[in-house]
N, C-alpha and C. Protein backbone atom coordinates (compact mmCIF):
# COMPACT_ATOMS: atom_id res chain seq x y z
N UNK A 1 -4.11 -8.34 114.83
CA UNK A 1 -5.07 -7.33 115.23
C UNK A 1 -4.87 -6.04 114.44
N UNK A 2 -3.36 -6.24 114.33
CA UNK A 2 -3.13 -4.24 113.58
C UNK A 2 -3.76 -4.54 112.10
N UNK A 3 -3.74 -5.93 111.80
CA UNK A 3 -3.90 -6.20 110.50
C UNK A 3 -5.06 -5.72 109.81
N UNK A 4 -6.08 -6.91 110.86
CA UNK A 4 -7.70 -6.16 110.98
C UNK A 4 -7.87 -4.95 110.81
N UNK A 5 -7.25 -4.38 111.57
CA UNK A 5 -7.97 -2.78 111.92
C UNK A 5 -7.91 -2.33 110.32
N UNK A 6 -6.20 -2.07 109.85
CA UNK A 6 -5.77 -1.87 108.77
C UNK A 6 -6.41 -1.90 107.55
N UNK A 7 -7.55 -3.43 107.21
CA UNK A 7 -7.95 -3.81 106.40
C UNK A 7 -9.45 -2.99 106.68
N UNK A 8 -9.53 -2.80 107.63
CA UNK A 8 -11.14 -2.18 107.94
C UNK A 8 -11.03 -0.82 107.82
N UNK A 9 -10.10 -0.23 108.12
CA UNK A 9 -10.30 1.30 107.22
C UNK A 9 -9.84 1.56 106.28
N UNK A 10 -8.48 0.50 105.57
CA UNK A 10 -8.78 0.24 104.42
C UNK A 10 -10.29 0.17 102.86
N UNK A 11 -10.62 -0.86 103.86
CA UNK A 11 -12.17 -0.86 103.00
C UNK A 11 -13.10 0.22 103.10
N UNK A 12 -13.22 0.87 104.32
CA UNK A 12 -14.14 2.18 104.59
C UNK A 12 -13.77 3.19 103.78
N UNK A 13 -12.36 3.31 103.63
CA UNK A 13 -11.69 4.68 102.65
C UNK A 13 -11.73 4.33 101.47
N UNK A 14 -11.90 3.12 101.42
CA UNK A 14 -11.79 2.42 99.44
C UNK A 14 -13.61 3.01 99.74
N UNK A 15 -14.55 2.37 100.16
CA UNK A 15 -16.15 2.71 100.02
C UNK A 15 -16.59 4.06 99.59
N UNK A 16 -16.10 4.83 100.54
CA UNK A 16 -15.81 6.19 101.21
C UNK A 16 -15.30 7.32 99.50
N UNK A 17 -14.47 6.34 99.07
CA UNK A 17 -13.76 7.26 97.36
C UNK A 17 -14.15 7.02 96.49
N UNK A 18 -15.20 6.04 96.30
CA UNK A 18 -15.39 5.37 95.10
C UNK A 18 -16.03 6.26 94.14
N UNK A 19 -16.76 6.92 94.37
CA UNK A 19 -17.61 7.91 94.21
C UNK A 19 -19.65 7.23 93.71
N UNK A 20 -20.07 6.92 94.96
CA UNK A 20 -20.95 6.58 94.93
C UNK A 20 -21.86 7.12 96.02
N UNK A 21 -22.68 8.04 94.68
CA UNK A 21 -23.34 9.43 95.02
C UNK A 21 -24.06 9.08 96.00
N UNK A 22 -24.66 7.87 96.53
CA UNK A 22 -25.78 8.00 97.95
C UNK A 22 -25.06 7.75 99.05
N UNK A 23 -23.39 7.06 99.23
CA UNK A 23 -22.52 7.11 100.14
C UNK A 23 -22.23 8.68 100.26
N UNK A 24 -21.85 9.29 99.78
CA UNK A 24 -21.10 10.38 99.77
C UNK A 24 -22.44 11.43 100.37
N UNK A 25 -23.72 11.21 99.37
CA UNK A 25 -24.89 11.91 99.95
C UNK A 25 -25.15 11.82 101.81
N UNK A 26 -25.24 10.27 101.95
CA UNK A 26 -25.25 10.09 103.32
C UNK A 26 -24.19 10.48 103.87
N UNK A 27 -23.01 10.15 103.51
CA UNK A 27 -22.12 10.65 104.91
C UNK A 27 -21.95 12.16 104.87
N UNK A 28 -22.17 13.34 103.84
CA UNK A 28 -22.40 14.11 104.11
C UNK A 28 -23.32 14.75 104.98
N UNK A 29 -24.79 14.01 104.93
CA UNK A 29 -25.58 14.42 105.78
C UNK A 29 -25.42 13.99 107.13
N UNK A 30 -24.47 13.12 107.10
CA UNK A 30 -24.47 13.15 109.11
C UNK A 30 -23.53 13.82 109.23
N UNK A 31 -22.52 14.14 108.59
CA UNK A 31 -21.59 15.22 109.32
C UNK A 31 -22.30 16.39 109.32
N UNK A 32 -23.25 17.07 108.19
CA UNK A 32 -23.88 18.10 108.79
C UNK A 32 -24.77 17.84 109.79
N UNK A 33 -25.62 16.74 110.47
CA UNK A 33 -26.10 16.43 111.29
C UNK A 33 -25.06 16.53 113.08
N UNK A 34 -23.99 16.21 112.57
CA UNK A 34 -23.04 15.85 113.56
C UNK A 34 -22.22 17.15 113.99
N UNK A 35 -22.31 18.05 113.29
CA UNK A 35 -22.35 19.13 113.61
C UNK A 35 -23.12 20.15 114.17
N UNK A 36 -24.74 19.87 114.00
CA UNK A 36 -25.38 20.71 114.43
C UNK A 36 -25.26 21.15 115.88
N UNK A 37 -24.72 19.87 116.92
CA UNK A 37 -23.65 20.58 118.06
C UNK A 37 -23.55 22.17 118.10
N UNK A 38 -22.59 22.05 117.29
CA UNK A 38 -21.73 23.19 116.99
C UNK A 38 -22.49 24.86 116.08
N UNK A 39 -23.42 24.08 115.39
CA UNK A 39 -23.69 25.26 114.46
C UNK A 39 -24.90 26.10 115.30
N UNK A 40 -26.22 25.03 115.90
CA UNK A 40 -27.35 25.85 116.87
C UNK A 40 -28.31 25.90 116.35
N UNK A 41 -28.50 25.82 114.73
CA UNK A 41 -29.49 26.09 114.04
C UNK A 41 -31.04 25.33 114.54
N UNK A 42 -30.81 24.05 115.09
CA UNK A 42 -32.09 23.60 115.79
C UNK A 42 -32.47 24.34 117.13
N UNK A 43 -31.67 24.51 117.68
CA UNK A 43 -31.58 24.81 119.30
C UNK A 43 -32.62 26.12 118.63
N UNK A 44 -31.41 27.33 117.99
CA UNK A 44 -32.02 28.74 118.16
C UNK A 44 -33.58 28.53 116.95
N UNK A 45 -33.76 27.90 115.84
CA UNK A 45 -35.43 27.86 115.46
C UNK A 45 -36.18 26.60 116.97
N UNK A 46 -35.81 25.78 117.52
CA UNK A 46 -36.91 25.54 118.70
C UNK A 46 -37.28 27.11 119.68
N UNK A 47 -36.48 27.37 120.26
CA UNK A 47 -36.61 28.44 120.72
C UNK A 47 -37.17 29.44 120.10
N UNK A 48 -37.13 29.76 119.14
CA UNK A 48 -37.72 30.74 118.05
C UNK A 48 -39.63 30.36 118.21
N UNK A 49 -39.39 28.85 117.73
CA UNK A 49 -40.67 28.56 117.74
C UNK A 49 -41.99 28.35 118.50
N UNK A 50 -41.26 27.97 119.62
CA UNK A 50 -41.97 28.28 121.16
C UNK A 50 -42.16 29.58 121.76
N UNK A 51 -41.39 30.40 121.45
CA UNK A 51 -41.86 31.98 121.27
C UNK A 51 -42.89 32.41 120.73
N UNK A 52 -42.83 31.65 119.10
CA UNK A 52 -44.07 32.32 118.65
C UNK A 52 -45.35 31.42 118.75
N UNK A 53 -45.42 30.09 119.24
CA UNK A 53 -46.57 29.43 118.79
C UNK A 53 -46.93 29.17 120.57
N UNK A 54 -45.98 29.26 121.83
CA UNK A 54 -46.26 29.24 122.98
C UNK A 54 -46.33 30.85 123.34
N UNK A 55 -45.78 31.17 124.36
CA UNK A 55 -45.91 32.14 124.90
C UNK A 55 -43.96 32.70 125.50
N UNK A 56 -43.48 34.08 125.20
CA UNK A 56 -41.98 34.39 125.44
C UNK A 56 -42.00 33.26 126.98
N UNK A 57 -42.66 33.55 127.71
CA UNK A 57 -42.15 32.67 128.93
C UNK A 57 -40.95 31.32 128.48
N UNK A 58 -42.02 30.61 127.90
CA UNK A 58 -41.78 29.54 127.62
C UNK A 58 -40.60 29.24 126.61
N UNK A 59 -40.40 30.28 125.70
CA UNK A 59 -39.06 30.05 124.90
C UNK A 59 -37.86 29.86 125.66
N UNK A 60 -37.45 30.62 126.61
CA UNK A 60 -36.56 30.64 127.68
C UNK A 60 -36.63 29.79 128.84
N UNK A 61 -37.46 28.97 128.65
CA UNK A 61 -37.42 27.78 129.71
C UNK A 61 -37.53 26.58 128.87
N UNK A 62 -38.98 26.09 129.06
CA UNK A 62 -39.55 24.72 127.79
C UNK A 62 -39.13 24.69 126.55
N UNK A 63 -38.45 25.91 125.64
CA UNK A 63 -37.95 25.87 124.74
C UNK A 63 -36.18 25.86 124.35
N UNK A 64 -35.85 26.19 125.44
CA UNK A 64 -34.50 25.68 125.67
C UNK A 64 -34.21 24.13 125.93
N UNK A 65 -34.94 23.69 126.80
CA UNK A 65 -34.70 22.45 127.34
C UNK A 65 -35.09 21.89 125.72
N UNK A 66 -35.94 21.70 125.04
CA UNK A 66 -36.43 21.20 123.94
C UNK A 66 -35.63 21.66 122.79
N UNK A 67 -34.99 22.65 123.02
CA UNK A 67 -33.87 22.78 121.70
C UNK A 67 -32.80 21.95 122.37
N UNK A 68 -31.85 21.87 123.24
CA UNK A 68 -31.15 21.23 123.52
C UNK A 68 -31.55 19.50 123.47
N UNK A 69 -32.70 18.88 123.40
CA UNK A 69 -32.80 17.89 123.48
C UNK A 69 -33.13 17.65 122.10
N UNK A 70 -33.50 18.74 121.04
CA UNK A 70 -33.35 17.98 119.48
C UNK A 70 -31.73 18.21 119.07
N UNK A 71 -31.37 19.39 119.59
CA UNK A 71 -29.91 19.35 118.77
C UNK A 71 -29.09 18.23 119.50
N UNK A 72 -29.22 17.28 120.81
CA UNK A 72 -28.66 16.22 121.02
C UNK A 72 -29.06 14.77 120.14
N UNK A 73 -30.57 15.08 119.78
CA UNK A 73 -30.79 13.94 118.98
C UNK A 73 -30.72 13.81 117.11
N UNK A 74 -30.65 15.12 116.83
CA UNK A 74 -30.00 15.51 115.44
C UNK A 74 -28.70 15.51 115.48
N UNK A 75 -27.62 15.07 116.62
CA UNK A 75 -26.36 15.11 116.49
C UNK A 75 -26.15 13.38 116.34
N UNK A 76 -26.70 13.05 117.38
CA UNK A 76 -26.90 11.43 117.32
C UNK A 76 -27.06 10.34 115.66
N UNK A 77 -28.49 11.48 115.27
CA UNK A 77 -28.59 11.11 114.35
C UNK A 77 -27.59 10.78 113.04
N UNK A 78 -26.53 12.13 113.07
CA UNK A 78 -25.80 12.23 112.41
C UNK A 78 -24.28 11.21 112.82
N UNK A 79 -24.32 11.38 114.38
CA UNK A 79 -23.17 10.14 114.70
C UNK A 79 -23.85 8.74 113.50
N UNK A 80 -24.84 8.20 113.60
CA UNK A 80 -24.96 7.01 113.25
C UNK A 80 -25.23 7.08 111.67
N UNK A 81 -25.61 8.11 111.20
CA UNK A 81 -25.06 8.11 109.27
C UNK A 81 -24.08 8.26 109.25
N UNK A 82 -23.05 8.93 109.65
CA UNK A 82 -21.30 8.83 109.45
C UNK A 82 -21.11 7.28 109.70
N UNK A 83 -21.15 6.62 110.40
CA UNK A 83 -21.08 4.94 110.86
C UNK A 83 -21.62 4.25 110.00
N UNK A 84 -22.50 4.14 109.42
CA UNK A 84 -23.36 3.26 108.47
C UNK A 84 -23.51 4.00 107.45
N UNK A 85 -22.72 4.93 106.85
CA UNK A 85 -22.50 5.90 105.73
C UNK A 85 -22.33 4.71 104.46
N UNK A 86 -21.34 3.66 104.63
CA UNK A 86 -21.27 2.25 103.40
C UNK A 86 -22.22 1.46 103.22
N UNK A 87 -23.34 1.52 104.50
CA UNK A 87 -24.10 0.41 104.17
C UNK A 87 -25.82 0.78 104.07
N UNK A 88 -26.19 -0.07 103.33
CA UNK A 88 -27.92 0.86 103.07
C UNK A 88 -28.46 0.38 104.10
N UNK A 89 -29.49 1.10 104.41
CA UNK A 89 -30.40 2.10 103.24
C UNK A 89 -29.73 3.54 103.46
N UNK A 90 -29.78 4.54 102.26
CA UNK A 90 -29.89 5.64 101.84
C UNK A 90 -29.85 6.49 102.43
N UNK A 91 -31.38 6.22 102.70
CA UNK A 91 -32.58 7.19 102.69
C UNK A 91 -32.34 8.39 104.14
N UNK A 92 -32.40 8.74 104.34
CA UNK A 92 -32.26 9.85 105.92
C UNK A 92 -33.69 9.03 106.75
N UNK A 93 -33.25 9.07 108.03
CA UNK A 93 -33.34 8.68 108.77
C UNK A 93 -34.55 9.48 110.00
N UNK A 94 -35.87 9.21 110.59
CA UNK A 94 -36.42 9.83 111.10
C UNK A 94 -37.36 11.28 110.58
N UNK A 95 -37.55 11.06 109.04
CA UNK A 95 -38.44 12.03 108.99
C UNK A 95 -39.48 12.53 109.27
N UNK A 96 -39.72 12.03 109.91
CA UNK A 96 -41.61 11.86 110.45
C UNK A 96 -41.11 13.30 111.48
N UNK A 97 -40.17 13.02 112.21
CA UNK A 97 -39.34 14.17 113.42
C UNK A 97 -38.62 15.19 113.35
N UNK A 98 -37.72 14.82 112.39
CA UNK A 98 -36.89 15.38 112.17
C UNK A 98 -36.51 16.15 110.40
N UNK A 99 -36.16 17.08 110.11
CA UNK A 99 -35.91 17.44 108.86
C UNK A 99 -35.04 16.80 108.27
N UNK A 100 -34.37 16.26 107.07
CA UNK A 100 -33.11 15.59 106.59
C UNK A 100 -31.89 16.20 106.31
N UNK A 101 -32.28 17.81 106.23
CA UNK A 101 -30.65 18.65 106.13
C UNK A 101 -30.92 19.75 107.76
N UNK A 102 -29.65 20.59 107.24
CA UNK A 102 -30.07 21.44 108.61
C UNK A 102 -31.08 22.09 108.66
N UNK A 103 -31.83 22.67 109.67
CA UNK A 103 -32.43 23.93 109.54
C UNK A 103 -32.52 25.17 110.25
N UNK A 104 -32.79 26.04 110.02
CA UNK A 104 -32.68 27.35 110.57
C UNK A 104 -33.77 27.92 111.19
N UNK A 105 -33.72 29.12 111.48
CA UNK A 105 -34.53 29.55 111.73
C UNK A 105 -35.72 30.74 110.95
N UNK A 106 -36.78 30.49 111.34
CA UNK A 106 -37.10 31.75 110.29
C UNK A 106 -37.27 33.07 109.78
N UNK A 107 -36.45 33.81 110.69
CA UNK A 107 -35.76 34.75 110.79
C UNK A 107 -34.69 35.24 109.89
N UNK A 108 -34.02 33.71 109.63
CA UNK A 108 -32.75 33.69 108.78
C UNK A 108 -32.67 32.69 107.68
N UNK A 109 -32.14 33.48 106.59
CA UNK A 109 -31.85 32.50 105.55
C UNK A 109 -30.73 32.27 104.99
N UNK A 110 -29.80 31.54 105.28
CA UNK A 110 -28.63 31.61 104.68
C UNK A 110 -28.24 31.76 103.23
N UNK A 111 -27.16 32.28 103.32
CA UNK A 111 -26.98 32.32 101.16
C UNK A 111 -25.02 31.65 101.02
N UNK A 112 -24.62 31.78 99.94
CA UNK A 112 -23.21 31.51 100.09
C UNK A 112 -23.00 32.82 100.66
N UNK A 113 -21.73 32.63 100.94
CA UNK A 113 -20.47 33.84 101.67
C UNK A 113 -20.24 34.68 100.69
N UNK A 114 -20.01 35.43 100.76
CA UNK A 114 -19.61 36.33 99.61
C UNK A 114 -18.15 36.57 99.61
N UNK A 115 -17.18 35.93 99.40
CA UNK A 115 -15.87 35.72 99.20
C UNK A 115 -15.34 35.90 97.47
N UNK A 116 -13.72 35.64 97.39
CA UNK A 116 -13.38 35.27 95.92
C UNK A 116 -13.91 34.55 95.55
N UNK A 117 -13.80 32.91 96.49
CA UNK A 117 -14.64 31.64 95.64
C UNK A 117 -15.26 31.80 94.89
N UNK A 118 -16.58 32.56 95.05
CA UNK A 118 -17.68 32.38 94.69
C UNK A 118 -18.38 33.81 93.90
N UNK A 119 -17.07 34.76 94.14
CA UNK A 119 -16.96 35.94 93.45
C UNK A 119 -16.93 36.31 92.00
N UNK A 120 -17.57 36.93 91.10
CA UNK A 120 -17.06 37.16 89.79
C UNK A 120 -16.27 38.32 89.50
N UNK A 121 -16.31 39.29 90.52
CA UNK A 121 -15.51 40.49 89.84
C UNK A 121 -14.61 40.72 90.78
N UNK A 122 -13.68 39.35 90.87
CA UNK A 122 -11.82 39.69 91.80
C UNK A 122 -11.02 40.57 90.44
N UNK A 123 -11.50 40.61 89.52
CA UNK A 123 -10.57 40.80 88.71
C UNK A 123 -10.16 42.67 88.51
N UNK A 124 -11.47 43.04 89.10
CA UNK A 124 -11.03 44.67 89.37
C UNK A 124 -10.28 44.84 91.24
N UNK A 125 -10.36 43.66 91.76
CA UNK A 125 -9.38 44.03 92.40
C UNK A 125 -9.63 43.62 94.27
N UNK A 126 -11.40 43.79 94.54
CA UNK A 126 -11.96 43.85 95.70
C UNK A 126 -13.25 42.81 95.42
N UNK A 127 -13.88 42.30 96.41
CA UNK A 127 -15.10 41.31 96.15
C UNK A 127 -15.75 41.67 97.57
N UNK A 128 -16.66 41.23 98.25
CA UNK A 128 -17.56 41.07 99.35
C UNK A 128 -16.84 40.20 99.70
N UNK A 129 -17.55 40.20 101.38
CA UNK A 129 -17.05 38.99 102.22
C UNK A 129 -17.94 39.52 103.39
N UNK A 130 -18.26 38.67 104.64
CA UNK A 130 -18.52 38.58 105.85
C UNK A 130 -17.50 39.58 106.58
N UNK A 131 -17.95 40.11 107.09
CA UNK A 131 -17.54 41.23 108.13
C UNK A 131 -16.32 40.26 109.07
N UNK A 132 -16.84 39.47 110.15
CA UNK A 132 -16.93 38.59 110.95
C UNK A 132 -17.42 37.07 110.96
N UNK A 133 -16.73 36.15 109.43
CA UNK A 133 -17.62 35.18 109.12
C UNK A 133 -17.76 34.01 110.34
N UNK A 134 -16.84 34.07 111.27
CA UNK A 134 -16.88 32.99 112.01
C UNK A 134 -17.37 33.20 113.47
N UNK A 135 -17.82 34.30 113.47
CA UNK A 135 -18.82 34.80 114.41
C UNK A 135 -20.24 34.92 114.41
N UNK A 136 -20.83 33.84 115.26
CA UNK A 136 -22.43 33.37 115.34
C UNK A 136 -23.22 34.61 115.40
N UNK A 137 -23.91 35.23 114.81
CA UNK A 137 -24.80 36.55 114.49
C UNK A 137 -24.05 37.45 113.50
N UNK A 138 -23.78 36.90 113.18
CA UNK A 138 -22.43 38.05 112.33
C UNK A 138 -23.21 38.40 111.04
N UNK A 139 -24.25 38.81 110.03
CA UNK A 139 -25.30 38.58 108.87
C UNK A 139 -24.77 39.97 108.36
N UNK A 140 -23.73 40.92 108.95
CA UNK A 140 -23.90 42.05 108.49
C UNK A 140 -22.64 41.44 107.08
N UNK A 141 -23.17 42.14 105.78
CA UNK A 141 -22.34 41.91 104.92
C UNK A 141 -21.55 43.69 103.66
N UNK A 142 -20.42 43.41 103.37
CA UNK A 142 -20.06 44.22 102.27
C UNK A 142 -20.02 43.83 101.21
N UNK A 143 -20.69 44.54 99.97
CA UNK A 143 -21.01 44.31 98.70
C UNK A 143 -21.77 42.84 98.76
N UNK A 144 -23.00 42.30 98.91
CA UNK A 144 -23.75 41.09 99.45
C UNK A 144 -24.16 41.23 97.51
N UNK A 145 -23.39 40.40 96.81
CA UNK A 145 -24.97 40.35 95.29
C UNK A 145 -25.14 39.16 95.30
N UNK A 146 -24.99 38.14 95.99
CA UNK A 146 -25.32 36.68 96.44
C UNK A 146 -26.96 36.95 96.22
């Protein structure tokens, strides 16, 4: 039995490294799917959107319940591309419903962080960064040339 197991994530981590760009494409996209849990970006644009195309009532009631019930099924979604990440098809899953990467809201547009990484001028000494990067509303930035 230990053997099995052994040989089966064996093969998933051999699949998983090979470097075969629509594995790697897919299982990236369900972990960002599988995260959206965590990140909100569906929850807070449903809500957003029922605000503007219903009436405020309704964002805070019908639009809660309805963000919570896509960000449970965009998480789902993403449980089952991490799982079938080795085996085809490809393609993302449910577009007719659903978008294929995350999305936001339209209010907000994300950019990179403004850190060293991604910095060109560490070399005088200081770069930008997020105030508060790991804090949900946090957009206020220093030195932003992203």
């Amino acid at each position: 039995m230990r053997t099995t197991i052994s040989l089966l994530v064996l093969a998933v981590a051999a699949t998983m490294v090979t470097g075969c760009a629509k594995v790697e494409r897919k299982f990236g996209r369900g972990m960002a799917n599988t995260l959206e849990i965590l990140r909100g970006g569906e929850f807070r644009r449903t809500v957003e959107q029922a605000a503007l195309w219903d009436t405020p009532d309704y964002a805070y009631t019908t639009g809660v319940i309805r963000g919570v019930n896509r960000t449970l099924a965009r998480t789902g979604i993403g449980i089952y591309e991490i799982i079938t990440a080795p085996l085809p098809p490809y393609d993302p899953i449910l577009t007719d419903y659903f978008a294929p990467g995350p999305v936001y809201p339209d209010n907000y547009v994300p950019g990179v962080v403004a850190d060293s990484l991604f910095a060109t001028d560490t070399s005088i000494g200081f770069s930008g960064g997020d105030v508060i990067p790991f804090m949900p509303g946090s957009r206020f930035r220093i030195f932003d040339v992203h």
